[in-house]
Protein backbone atom coordinates (compact mmCIF):
# COMPACT_ATOMS: atom_id res chain seq x y z
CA UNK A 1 35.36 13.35 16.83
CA UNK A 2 33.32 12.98 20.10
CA UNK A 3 30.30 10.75 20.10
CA UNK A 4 27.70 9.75 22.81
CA UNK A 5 24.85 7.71 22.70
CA UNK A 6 21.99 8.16 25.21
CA UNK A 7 19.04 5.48 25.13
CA UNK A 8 15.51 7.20 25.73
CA UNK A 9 12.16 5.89 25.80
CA UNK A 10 11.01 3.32 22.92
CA UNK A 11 13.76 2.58 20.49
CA UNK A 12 14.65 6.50 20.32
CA UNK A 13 18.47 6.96 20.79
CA UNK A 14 20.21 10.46 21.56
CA UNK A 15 22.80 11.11 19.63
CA UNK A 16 25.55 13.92 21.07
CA UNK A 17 27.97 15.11 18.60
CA UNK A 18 31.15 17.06 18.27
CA UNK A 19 33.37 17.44 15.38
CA UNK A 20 36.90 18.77 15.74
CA UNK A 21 37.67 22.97 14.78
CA UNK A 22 40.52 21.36 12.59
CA UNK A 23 37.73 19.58 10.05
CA UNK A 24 35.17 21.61 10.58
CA UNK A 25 38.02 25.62 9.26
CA UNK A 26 38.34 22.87 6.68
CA UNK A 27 35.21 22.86 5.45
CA UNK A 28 34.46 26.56 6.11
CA UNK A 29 37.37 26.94 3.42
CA UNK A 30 36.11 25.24 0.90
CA UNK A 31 32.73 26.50 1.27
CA UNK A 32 34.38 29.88 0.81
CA UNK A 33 36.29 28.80 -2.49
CA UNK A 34 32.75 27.98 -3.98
CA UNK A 35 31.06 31.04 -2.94
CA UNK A 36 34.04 33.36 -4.19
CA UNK A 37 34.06 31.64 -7.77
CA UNK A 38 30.32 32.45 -7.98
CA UNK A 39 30.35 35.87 -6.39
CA UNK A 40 29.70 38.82 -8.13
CA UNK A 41 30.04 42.35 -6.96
CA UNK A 42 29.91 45.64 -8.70
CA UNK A 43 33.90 46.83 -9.70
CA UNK A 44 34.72 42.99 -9.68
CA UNK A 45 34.50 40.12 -12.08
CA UNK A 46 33.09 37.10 -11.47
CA UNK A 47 35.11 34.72 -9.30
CA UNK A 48 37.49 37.81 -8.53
CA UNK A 49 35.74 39.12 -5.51
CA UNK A 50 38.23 39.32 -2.82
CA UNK A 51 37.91 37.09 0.44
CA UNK A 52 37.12 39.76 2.80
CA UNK A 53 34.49 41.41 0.87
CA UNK A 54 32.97 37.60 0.17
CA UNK A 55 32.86 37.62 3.82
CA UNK A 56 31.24 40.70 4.51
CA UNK A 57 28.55 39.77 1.72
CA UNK A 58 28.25 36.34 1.27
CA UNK A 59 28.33 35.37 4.75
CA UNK A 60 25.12 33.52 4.59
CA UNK A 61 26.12 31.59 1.11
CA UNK A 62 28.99 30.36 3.37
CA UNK A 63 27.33 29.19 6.20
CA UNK A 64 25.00 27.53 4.06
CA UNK A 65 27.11 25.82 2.34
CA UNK A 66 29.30 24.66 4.92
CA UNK A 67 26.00 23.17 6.54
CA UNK A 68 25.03 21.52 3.35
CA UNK A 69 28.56 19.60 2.97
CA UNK A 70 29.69 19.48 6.21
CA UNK A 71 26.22 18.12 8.78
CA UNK A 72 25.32 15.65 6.62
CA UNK A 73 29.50 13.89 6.56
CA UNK A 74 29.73 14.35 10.36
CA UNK A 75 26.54 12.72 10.83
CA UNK A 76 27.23 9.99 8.58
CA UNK A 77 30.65 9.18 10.34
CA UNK A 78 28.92 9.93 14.24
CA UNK A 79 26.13 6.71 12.79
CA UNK A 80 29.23 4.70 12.15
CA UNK A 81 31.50 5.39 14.99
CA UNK A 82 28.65 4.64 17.63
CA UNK A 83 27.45 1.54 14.93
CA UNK A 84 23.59 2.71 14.56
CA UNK A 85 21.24 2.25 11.63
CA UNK A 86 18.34 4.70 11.84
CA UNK A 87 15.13 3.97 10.34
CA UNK A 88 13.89 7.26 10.08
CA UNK A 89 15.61 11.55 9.29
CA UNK A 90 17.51 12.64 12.43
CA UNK A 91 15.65 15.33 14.64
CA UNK A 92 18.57 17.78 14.94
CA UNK A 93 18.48 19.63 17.88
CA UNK A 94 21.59 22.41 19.78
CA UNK A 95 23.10 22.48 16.34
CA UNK A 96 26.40 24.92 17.04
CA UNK A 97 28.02 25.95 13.43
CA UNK A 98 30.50 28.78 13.58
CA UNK A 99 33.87 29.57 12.31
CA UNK A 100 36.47 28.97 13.80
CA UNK A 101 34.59 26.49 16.64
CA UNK A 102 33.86 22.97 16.57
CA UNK A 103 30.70 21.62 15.34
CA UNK A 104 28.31 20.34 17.74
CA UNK A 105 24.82 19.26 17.67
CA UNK A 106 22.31 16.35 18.79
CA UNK A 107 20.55 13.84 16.95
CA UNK A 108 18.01 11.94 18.08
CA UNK A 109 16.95 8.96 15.91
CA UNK A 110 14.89 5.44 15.83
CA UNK A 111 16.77 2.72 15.35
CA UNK A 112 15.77 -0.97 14.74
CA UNK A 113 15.20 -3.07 18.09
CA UNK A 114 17.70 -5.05 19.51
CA UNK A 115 15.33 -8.50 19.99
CA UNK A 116 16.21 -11.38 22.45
CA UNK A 117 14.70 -14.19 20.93
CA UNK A 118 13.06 -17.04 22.97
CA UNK A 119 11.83 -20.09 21.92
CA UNK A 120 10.52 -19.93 18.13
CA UNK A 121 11.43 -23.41 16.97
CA UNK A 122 8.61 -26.27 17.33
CA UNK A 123 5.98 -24.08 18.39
CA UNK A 124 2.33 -25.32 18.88
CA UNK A 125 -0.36 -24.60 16.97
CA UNK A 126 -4.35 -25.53 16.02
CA UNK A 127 -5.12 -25.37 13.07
CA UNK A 128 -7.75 -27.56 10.76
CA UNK A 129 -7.34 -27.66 6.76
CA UNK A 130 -11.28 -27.04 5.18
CA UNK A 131 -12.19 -29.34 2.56
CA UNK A 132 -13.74 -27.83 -0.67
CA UNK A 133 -17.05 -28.96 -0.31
CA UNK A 134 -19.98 -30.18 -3.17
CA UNK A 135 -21.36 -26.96 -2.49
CA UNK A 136 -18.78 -24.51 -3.40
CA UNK A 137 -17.99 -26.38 -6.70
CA UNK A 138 -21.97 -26.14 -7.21
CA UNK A 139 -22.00 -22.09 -6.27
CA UNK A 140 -18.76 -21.48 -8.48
CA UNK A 141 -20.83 -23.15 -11.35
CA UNK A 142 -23.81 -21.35 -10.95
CA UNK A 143 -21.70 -18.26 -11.09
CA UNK A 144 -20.22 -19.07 -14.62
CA UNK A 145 -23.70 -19.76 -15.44
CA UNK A 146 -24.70 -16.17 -14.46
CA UNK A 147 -21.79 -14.58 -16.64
CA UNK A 148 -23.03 -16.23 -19.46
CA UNK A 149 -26.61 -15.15 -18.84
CA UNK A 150 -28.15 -13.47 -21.41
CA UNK A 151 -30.92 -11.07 -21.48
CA UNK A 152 -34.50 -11.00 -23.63
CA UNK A 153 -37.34 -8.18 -23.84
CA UNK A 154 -40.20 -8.61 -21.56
CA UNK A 155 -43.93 -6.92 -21.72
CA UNK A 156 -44.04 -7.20 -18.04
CA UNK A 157 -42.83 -4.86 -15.00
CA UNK A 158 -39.63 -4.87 -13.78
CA UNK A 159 -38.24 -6.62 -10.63
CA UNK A 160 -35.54 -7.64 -8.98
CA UNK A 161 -32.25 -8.58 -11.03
CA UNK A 162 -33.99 -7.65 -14.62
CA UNK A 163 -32.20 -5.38 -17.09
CA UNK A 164 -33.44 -2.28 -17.11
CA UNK A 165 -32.82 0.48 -19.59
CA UNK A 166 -34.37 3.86 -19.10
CA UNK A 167 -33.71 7.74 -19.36
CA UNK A 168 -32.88 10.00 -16.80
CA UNK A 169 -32.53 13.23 -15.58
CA UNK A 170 -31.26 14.26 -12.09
CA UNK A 171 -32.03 17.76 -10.71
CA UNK A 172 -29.42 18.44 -7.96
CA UNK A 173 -30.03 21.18 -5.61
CA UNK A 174 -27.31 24.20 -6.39
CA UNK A 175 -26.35 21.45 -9.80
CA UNK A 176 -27.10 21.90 -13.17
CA UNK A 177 -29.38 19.17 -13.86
CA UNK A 178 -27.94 16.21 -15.87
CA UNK A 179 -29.29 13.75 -18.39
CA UNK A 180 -28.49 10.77 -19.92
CA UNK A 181 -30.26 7.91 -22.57
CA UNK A 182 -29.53 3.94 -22.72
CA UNK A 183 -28.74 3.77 -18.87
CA UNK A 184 -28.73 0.37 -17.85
CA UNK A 185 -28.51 -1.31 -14.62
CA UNK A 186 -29.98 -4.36 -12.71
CA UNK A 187 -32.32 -4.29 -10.44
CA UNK A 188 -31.45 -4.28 -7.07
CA UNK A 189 -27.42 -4.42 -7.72
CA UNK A 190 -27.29 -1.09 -6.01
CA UNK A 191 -25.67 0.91 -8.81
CA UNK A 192 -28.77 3.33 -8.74
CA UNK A 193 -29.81 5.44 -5.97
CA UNK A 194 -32.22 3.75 -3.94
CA UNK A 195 -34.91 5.83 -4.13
CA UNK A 196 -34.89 5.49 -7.89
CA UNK A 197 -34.16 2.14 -7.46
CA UNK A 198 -37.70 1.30 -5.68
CA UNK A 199 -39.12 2.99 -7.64
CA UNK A 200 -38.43 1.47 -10.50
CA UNK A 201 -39.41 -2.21 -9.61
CA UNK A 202 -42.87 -2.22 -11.00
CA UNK A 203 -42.88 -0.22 -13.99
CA UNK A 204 -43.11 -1.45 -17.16
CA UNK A 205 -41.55 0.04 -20.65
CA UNK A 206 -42.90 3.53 -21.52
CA UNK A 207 -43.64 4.31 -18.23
CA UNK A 208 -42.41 7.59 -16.36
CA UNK A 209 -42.03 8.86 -12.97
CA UNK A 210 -40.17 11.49 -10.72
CA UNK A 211 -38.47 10.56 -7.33
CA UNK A 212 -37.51 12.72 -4.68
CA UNK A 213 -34.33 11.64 -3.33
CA UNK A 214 -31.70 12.31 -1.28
CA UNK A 215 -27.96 12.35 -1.63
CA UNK A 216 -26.27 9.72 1.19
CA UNK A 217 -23.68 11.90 3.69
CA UNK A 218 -20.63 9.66 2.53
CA UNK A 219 -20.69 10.83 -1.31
CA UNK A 220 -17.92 10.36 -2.84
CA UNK A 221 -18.52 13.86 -4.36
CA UNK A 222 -18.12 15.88 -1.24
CA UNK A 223 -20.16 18.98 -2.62
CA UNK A 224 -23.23 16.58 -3.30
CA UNK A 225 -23.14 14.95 0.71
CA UNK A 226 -26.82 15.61 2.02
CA UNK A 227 -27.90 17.75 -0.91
CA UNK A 228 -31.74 16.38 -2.19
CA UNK A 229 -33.00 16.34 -5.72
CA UNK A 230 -35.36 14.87 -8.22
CA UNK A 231 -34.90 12.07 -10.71
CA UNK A 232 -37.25 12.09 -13.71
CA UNK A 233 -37.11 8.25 -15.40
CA UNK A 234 -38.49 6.65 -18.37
CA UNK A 235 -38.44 3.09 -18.76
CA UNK A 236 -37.21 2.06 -22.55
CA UNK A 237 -36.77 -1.35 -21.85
CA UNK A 238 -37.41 -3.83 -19.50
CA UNK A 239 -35.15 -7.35 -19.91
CA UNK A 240 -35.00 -10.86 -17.67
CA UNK A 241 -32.06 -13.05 -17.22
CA UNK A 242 -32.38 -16.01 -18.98
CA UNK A 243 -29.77 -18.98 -17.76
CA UNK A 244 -28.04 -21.35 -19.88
CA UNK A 245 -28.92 -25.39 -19.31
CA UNK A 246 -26.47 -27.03 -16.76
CA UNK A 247 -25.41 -29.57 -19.20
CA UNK A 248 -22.37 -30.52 -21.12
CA UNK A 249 -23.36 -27.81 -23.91
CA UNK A 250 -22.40 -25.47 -21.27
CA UNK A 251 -19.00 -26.81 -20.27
CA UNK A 252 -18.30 -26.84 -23.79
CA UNK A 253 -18.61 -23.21 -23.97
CA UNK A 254 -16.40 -22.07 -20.94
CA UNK A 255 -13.52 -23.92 -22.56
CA UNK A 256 -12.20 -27.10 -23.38
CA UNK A 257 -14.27 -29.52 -21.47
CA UNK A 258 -16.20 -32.36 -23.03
CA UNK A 259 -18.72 -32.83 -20.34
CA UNK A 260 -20.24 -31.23 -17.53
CA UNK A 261 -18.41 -33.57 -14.89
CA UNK A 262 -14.68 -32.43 -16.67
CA UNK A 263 -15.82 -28.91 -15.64
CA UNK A 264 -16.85 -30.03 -12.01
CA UNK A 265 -13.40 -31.19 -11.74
CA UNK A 266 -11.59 -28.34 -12.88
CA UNK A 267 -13.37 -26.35 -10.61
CA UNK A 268 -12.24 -28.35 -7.96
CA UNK A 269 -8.68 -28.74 -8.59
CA UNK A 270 -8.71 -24.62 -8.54
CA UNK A 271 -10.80 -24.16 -5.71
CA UNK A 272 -8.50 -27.20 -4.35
CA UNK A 273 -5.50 -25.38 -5.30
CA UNK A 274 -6.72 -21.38 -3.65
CA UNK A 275 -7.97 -23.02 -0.48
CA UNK A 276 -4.47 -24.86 -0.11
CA UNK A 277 -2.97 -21.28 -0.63
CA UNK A 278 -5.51 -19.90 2.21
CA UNK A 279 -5.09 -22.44 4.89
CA UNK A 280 -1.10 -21.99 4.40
CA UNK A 281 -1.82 -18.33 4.81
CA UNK A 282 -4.23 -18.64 7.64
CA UNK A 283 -1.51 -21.54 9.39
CA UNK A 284 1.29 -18.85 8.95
CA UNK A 285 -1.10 -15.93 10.48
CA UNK A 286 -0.76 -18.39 13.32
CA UNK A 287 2.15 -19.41 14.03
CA UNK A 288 2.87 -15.20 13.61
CA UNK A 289 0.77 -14.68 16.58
CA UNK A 290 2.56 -17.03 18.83
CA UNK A 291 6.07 -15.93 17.96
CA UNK A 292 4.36 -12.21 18.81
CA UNK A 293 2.70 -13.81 21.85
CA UNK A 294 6.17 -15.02 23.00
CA UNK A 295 8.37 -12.02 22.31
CA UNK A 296 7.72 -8.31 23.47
CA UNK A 297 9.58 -5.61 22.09
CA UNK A 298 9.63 -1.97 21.71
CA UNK A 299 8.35 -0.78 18.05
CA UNK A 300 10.04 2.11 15.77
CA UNK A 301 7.06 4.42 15.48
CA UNK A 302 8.78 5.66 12.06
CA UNK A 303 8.09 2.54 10.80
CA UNK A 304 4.52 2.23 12.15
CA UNK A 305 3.59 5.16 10.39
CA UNK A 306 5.17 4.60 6.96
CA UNK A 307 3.47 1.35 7.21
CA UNK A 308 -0.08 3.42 7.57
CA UNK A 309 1.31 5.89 4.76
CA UNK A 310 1.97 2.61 2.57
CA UNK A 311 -1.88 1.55 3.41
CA UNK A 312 -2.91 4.75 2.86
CA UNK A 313 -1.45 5.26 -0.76
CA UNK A 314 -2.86 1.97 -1.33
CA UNK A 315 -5.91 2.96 -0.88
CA UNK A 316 -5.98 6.21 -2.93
CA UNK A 317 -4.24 3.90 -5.86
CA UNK A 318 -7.75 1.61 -5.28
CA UNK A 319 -10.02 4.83 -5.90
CA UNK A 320 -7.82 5.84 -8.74
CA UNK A 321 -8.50 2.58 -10.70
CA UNK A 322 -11.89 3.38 -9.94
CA UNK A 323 -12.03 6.42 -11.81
CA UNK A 324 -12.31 8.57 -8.49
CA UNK A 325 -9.73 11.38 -8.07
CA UNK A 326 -8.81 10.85 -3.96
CA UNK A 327 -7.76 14.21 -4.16
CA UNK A 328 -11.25 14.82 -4.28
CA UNK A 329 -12.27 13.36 -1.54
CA UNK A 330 -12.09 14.92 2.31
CA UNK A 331 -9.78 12.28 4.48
CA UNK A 332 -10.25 12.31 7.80
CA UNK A 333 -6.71 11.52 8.46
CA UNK A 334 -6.63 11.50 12.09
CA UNK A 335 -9.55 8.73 12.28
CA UNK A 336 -7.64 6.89 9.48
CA UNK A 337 -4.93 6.95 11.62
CA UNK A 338 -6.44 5.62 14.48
CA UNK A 339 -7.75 2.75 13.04
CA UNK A 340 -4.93 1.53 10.93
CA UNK A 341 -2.08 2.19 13.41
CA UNK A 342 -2.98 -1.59 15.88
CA UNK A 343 -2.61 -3.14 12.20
CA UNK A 344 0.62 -1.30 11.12
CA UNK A 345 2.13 -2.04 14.58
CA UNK A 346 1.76 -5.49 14.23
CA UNK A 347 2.90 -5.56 10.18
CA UNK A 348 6.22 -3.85 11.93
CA UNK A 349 6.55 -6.49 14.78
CA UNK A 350 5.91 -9.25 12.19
CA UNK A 351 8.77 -8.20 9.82
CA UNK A 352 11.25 -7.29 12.27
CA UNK A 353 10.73 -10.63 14.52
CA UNK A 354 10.85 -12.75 11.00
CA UNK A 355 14.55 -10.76 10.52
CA UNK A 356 15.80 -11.52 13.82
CA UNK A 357 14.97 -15.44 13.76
CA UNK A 358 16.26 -15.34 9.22
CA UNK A 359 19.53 -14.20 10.93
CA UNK A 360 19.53 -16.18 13.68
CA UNK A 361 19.02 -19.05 11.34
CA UNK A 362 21.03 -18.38 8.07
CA UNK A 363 18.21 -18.09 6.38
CA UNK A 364 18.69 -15.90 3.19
CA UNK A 365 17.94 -16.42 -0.55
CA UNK A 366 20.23 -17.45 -2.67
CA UNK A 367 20.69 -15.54 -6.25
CA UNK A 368 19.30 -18.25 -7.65
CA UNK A 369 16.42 -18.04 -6.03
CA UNK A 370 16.17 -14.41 -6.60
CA UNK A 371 16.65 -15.12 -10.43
CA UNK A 372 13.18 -17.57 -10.32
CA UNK A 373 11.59 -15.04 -8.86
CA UNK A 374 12.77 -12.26 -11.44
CA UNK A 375 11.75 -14.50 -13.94
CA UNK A 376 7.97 -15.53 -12.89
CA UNK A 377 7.28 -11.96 -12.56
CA UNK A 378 8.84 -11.53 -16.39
CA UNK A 379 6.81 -14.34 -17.34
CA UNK A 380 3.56 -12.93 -15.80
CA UNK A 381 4.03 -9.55 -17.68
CA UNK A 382 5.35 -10.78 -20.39
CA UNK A 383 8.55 -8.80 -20.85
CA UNK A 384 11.83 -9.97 -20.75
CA UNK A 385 13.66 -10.79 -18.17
CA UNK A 386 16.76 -8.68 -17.94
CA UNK A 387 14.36 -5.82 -19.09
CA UNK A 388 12.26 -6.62 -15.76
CA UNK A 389 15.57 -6.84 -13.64
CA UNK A 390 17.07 -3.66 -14.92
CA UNK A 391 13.70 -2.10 -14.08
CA UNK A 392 13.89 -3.39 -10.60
CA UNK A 393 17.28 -2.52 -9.57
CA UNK A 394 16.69 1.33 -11.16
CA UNK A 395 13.44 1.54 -8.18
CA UNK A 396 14.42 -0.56 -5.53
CA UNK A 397 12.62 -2.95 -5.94
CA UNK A 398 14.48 -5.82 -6.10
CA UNK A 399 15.84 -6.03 -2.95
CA UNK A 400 11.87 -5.68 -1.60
CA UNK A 401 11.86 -8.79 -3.88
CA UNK A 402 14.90 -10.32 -1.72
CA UNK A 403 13.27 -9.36 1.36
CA UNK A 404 9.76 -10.98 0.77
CA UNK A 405 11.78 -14.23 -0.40
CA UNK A 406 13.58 -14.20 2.91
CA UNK A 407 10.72 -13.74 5.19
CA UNK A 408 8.56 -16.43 3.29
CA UNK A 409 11.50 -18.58 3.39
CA UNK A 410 11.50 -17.85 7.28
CA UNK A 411 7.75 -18.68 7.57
CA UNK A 412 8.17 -21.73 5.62
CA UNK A 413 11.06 -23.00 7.80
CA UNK A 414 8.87 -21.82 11.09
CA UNK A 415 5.71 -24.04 9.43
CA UNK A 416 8.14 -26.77 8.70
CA UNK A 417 9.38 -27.36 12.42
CA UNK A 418 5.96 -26.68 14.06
CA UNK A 419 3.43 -28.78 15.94
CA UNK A 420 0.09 -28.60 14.60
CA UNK A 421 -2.70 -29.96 16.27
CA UNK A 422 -6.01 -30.23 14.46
């Protein structure tokens, strides 16, 4: 079998391929056995169609069936014999399939870059660890104190962050109007419209109004964008927050603390603990951008875009734990792409720069390793742990489990031998 590589532009490598007329009558062969058990013609029974008539009549089953078996087993060997990896389908191009003729066709591919590494070990970096301050503990308080707020009936009118609870009915331009009783919302939390909103600071229970309003251009409904209407509302109730004491009463009741100053220092061993876990994260975003800094490198736009697809399906999985159906909802893809693509780039460049050094290095987990982190995620959903694995190895995911290890191994061998400078 003849194979030639071309390099072109970017990590794009032309593929030229010919496969001997002695494999290729082979093929055509047993693509005609198949097609002449399956034929059927009038005066003949199944699978007793002669050859010459299968040719006249079949011709096309043939030829698609030698394409089916035979393309895909040249290509495979051509990969091997010039020792490529593609990230990404072949673009087939001069495909040549006949009888009797060799098989010939190009391939042009992506493959992985070939990355000269410079100098990655003991790089310098600034970076300064923040302290939890007094404050934060004190904000982080005050916000258990809010979800334990409760809420008591007022005479007066309504303002900003009181319950209210009224009855509404919206009149939507080209809608059938829609009503509901019991709504309740807060005050100025923005989960009202915000004419109604305004509106309703001021009024006290039993009172009524309509608003005019209009709906905002980025509705998540797309048949409601722009379209104006009327809400009629009727305040039922009108409720403050009421705080519970800062005291030792209150620790008591967000778990088992004795006194107010046991809570304080909870709160700071966890806010101690997820700051720890940010400064690593933002000291590793670091060091990242001087390895990238240092080493330039052509990037596999295959992979840039099924990193954008990934961020994309993330984000439709977001609106679908919403309750919004993102089928609903008009993407401008071409925008999307546009401004996710500099972010997907350097996701690609990250992960392919953190596999050249892991190589260069050794650095791979063991299955040991792989086994911990099997089990934490068993532990975290409860389920056991050969259940989880099976799971895994059925989708693939547990060699994107082996992967992450390896590349936070990497980072953590790149943090260990840097120079930081505060």
């Amino acid at each position: 079998m003849k194979v030639a590589v071309e390099a072109m532009e970017g990590c794009k490598r032309r593929l030229a391929v010919e496969a001997p007329v002695d494999l290729v009558q082979k093929e055509w062969e047993r693509a005609y056995g198949r097609v002449q058990k399956q034929a059927r013609l009038p005066g003949f029974r199944r699978g007793h169609v002669p050859r010459s008539l299968v040719k006249v009549h079949f011709s096309d089953d043939v030829r698609r069936e030698v394409a089916q078996h035979l393309i895909p087993d040249v290509y495979r060997r051509a990969l091997s014999e010039a020792r490529l990896e593609p990230v990404d389908e072949p673009e087939f191009q001069d495909m040549r399939l006949e009888e009797g003729a060799p098989l010939s066709f190009v391939a042009v591919v992506e493959v992985k870059p070939a990355i000269t590494l410079g100098e990655y070990r003991g790089l310098e970096v600034r970076h300064a660890p923040r302290p939890v301050t007094a404050a934060e503990v004190e904000e982080t308080i005050q916000r258990m104190r809010e979800q334990q707020a409760q809420f008591r009936s007022v005479e007066r009118a309504a303002g900003p962050g009181d319950l209210v609870i009224m009855d509404y009915t919206l009149a939507i331009e080209g809608q059938e109007p829609s009503s509901q009783v019991g709504y309740a919302f807060l005050v100025g939390d923005g989960s009202v419209l915000p004419e109604v909103d305004q509106a309703i600071s001021g009024m006290r229970a039993g009172d009524g109004r309509t608003v005019n309003f209009r709906c905002p251009d980025d509705h998540r409904r797309e048949e409601l964008r722009g379209k104006s209407g009327t809400a009629t509302v009727k305040i039922v109730e009108v409720k403050e927050k009421v705080l519970p004491e800062l005291n030792d009463e209150l620790a008591k009741s967000l778990g088992e603390f004795e006194t107010l100053e046991a809570l304080r220092a909870e709160v700071l061993k966890q806010l101690e603990a997820r700051r720890a876990s940010e400064d690593r994260h933002a000291l590793e975003d670091k060091i990242v951008d001087a390895l990238l800094a240092r080493h330039e490198f052509a990037v596999p736009d295959a992979l840039i875009m099924r990193q954008v697809g990934h961020q994309i399906e993330h984000a439709r999985e977001r609106l679908r734990r919403q309750g919004v159906d993102p089928s609903g909802i008009q993407w401008d893809y071409a925008k999307l792409l546009a401004e996710l693509r500099p972010g997907a780039e350097r996701a690609v460049r990250r992960a392919l720069l953190l596999e050249a050094i892991a190589e260069r290095e050794g650095i791979t987990p063991s299955p040991a390793d792989l086994d911990a982190e099997v089990e934490k995620i068993a532990r975290a959903s409860q389920r056991p742990t050969p259940a989880i694995r099976r799971m895994m190895e059925k989708s693939g995911d547990l060699e994107g489990l082996g992967h992450g290890l390896r590349e936070r191994m990497t980072l953590e061998f790149l943090n260990s031998d840097a120079k930081i400078h505060e």
